[in-house]
C-alpha atoms as a PDB file:
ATOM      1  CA  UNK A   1     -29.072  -1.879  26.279  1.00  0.00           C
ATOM      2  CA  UNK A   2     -26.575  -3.838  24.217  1.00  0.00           C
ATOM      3  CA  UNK A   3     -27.602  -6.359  21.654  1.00  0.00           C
ATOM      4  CA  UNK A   4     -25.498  -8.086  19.278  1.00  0.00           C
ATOM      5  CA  UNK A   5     -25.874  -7.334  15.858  1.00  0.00           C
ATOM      6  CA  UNK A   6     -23.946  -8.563  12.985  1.00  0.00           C
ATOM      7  CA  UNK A   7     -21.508  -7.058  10.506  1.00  0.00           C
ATOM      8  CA  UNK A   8     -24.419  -7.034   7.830  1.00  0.00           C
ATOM      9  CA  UNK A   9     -26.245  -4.710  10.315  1.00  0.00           C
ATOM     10  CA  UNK A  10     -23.762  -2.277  10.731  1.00  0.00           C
ATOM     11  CA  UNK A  11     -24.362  -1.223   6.768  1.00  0.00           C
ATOM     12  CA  UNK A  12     -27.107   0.326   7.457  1.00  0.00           C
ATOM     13  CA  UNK A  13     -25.845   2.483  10.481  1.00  0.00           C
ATOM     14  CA  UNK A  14     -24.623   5.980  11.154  1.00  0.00           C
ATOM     15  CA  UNK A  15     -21.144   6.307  11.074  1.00  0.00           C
ATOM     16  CA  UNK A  16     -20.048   8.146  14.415  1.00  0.00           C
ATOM     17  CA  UNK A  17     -16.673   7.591  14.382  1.00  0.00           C
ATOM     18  CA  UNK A  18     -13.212   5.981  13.172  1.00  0.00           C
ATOM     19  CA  UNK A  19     -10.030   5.245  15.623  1.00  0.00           C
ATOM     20  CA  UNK A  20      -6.820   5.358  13.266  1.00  0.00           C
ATOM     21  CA  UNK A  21      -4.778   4.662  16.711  1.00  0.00           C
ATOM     22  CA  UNK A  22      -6.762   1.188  17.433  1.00  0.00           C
ATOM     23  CA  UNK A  23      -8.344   0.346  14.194  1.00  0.00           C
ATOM     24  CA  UNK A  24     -11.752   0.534  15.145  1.00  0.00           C
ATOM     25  CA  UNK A  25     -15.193   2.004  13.808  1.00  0.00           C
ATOM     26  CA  UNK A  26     -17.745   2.992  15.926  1.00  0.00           C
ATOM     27  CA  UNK A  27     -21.145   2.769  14.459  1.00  0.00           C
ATOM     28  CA  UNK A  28     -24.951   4.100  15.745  1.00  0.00           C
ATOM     29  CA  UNK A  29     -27.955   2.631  14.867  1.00  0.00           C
ATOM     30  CA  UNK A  30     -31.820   3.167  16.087  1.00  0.00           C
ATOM     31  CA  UNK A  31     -34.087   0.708  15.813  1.00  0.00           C
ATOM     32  CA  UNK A  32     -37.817   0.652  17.069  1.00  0.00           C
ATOM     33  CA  UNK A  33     -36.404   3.280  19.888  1.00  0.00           C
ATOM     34  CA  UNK A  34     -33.522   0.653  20.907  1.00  0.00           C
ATOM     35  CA  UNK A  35     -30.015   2.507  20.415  1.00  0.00           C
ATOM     36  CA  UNK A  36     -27.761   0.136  19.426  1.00  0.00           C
ATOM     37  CA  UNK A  37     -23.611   1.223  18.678  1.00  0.00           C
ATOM     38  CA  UNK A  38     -21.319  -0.843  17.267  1.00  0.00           C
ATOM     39  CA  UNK A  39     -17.531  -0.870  17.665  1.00  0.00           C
ATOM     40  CA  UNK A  40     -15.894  -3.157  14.479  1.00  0.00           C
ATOM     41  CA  UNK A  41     -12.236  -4.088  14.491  1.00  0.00           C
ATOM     42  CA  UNK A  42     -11.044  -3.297  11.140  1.00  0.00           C
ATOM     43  CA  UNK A  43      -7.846  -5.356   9.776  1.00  0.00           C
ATOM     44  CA  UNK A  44      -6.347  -2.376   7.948  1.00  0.00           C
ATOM     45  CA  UNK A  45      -2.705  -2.342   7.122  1.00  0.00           C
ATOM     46  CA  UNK A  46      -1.388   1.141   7.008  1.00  0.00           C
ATOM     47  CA  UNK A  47       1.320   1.292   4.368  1.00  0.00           C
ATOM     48  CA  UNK A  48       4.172   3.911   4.804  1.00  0.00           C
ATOM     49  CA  UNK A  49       5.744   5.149   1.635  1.00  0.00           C
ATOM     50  CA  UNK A  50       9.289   6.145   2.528  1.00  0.00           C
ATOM     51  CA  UNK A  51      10.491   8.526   0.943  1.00  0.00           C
ATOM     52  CA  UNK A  52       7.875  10.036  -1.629  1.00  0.00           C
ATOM     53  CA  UNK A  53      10.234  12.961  -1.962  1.00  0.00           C
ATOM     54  CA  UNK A  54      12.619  10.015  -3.880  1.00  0.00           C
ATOM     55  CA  UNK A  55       9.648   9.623  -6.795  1.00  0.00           C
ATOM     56  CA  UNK A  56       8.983  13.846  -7.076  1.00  0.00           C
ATOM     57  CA  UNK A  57      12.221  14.421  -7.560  1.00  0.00           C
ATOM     58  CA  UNK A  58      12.554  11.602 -10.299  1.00  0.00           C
ATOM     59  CA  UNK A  59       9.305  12.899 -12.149  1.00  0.00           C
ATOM     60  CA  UNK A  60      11.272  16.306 -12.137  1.00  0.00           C
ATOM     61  CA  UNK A  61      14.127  14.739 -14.260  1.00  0.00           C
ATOM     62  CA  UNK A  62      11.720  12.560 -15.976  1.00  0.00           C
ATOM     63  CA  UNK A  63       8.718  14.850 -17.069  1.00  0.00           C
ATOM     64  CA  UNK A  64       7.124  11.803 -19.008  1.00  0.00           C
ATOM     65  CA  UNK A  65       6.926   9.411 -15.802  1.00  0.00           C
ATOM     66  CA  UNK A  66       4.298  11.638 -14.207  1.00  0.00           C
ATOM     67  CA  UNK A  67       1.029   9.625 -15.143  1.00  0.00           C
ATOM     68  CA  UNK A  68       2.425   6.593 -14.300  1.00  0.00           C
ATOM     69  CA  UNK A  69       3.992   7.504 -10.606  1.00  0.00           C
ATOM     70  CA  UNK A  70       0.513   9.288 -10.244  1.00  0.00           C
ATOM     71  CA  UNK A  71      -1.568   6.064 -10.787  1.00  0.00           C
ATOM     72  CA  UNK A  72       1.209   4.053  -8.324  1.00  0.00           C
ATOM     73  CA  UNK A  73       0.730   6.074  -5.707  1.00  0.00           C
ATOM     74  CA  UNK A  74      -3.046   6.482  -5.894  1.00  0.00           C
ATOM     75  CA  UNK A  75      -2.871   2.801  -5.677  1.00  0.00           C
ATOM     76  CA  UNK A  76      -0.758   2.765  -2.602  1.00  0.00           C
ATOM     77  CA  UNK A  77      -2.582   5.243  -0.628  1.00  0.00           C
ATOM     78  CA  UNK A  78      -5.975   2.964  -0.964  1.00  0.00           C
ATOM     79  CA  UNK A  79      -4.360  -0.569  -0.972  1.00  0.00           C
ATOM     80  CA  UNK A  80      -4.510  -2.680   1.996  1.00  0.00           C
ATOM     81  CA  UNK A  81      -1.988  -5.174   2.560  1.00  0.00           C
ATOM     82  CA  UNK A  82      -1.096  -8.542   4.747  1.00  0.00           C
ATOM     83  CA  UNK A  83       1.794 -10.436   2.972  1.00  0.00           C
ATOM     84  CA  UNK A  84       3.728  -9.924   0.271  1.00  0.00           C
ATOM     85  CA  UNK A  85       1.190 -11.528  -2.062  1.00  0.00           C
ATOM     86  CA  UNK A  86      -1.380  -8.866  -1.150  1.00  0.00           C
ATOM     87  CA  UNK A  87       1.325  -6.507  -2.952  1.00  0.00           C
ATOM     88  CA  UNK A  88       0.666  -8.860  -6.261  1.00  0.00           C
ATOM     89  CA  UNK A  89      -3.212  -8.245  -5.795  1.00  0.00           C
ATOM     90  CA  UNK A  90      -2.594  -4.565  -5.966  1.00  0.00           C
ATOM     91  CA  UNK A  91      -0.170  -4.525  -8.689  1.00  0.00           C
ATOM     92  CA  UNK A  92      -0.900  -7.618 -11.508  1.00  0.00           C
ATOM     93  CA  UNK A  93       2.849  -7.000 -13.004  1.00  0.00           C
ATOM     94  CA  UNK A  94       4.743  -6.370  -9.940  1.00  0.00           C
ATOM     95  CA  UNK A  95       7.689  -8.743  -8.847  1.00  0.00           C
ATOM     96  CA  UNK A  96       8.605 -10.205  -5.900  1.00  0.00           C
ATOM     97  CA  UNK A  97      12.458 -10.459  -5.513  1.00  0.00           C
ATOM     98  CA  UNK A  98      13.933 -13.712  -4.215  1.00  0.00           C
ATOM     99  CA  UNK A  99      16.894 -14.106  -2.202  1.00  0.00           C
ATOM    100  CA  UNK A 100      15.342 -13.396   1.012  1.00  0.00           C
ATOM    101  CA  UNK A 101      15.462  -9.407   0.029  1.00  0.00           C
ATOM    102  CA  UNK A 102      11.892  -8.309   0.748  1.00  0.00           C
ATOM    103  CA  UNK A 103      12.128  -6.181  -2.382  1.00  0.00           C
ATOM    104  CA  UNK A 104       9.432  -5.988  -4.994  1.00  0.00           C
ATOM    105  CA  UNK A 105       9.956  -4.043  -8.125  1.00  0.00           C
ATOM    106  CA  UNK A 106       7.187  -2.389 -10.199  1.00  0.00           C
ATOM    107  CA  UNK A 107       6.453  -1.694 -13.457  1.00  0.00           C
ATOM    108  CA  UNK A 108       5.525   1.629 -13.732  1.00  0.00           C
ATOM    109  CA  UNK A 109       4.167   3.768 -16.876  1.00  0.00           C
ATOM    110  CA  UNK A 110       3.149   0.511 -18.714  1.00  0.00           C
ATOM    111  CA  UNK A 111       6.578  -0.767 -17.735  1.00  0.00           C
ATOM    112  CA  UNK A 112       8.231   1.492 -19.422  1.00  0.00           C
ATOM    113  CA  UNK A 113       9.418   2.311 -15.654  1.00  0.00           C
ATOM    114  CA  UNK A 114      11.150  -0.170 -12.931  1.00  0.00           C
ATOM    115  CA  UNK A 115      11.205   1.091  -9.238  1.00  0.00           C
ATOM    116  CA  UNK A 116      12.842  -1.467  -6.732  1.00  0.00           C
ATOM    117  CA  UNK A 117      11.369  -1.153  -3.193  1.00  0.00           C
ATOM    118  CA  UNK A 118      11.857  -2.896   0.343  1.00  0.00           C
ATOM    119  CA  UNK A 119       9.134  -3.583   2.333  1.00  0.00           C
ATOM    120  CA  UNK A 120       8.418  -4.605   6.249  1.00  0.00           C
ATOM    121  CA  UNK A 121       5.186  -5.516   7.882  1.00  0.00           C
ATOM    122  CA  UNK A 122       4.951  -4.424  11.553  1.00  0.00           C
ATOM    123  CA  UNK A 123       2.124  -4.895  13.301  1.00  0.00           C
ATOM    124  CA  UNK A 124      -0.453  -2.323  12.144  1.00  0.00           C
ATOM    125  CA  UNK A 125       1.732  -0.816   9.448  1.00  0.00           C
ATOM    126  CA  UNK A 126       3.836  -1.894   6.174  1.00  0.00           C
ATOM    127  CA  UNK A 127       6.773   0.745   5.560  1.00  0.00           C
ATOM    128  CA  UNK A 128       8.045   1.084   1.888  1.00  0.00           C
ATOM    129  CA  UNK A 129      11.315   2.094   0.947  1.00  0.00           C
ATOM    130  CA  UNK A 130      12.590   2.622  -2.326  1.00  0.00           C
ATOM    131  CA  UNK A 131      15.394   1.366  -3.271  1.00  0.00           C
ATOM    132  CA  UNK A 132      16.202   2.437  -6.861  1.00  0.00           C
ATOM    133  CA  UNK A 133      14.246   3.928  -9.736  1.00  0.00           C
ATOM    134  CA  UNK A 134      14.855   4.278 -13.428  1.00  0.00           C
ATOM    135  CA  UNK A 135      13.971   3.055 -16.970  1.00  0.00           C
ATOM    136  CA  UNK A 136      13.145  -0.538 -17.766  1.00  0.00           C
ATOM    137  CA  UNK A 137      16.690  -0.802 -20.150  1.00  0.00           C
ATOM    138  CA  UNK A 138      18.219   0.169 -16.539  1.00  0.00           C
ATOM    139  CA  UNK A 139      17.015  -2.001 -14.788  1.00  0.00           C
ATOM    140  CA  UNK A 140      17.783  -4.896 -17.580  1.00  0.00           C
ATOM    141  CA  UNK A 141      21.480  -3.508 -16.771  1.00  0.00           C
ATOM    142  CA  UNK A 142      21.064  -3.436 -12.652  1.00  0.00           C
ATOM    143  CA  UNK A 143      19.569  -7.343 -13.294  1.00  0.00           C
ATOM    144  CA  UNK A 144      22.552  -8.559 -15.427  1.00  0.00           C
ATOM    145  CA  UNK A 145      25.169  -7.481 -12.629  1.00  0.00           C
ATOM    146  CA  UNK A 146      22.569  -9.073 -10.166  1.00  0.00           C
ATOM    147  CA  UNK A 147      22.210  -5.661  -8.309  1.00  0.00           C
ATOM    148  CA  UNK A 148      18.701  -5.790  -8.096  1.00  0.00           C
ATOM    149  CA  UNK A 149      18.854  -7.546  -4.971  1.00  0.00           C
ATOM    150  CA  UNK A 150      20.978  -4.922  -2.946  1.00  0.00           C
ATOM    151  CA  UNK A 151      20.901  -1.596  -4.878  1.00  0.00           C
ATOM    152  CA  UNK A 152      19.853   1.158  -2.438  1.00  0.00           C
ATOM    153  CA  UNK A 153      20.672   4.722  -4.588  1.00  0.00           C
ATOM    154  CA  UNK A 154      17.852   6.631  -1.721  1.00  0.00           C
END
């Protein structure tokens, strides 16, 4: 027997599954001996960081920058985005670049940090590559050149 039931219901239910592949959740729920399942499409936007290896090896060189990479990526790996303004929801100081780019730079370790990454929505997945990373006085530098916009040291 299927009955439609609405988001609000599904709270309440067992979770049976989750389909990465099609974004969908698949809930159960018994009610007064009536089975009910529920299959939710869930508008979740898979970002890609390419290449993490780029930010270890920095923190390597650059012992002190470990908190603040740590909280980034922890930031990342829960954020869900669908524009570029999504990206300023996550990140309060972050920067879009102009110039048609698609670059964003962050301030990282109370800005003491700049990383300069491009980004690409497809259709169930943002990739993010970085571009450039270094100290805030370097980045001052990259900006006064006008660099910002094309740099690509990874």
């Amino acid at each position: 027997m299927e009955v439609g039931l609405s988001y609000k219901d599904a709270f309440v239910c067992s979770l049976l599954a989750v389909d990465p592949i099609q974004f969908k959740v698949i809930c159960y729920k018994s009610l007064q001996n009536v089975n009910f399942c529920f299959i939710f499409d869930v508008n979740y936007m898979k970002i890609r960081l390419i290449k993490k290896q780029t930010i270890e090896n920095y923190i390597k060189s650059n012992a002190q920058s470990l908190s603040g990479f740590e909280t980034w990526l922890a930031i990342i790996k829960y954020s869900d985005w669908n524009d570029p303004l999504d990206i300023i929801k996550s990140f309060n100081s972050a920067d879009i670049l102009g110039n048609s780019t698609n670059r964003v730079v962050f301030n990282i370790g109370g800005n003491k940090y700049r990383m300069i990454c491009s980004y690409h929505f497809g259709k169930s997945m943002i990739h993010v590559f970085i571009c450039w990373i270094g100290t805030h006085s370097k980045y001052d530098e990259l900006c006064d050149k006008e660099l910002q916009y094309t740099v690509n040291d990874y």
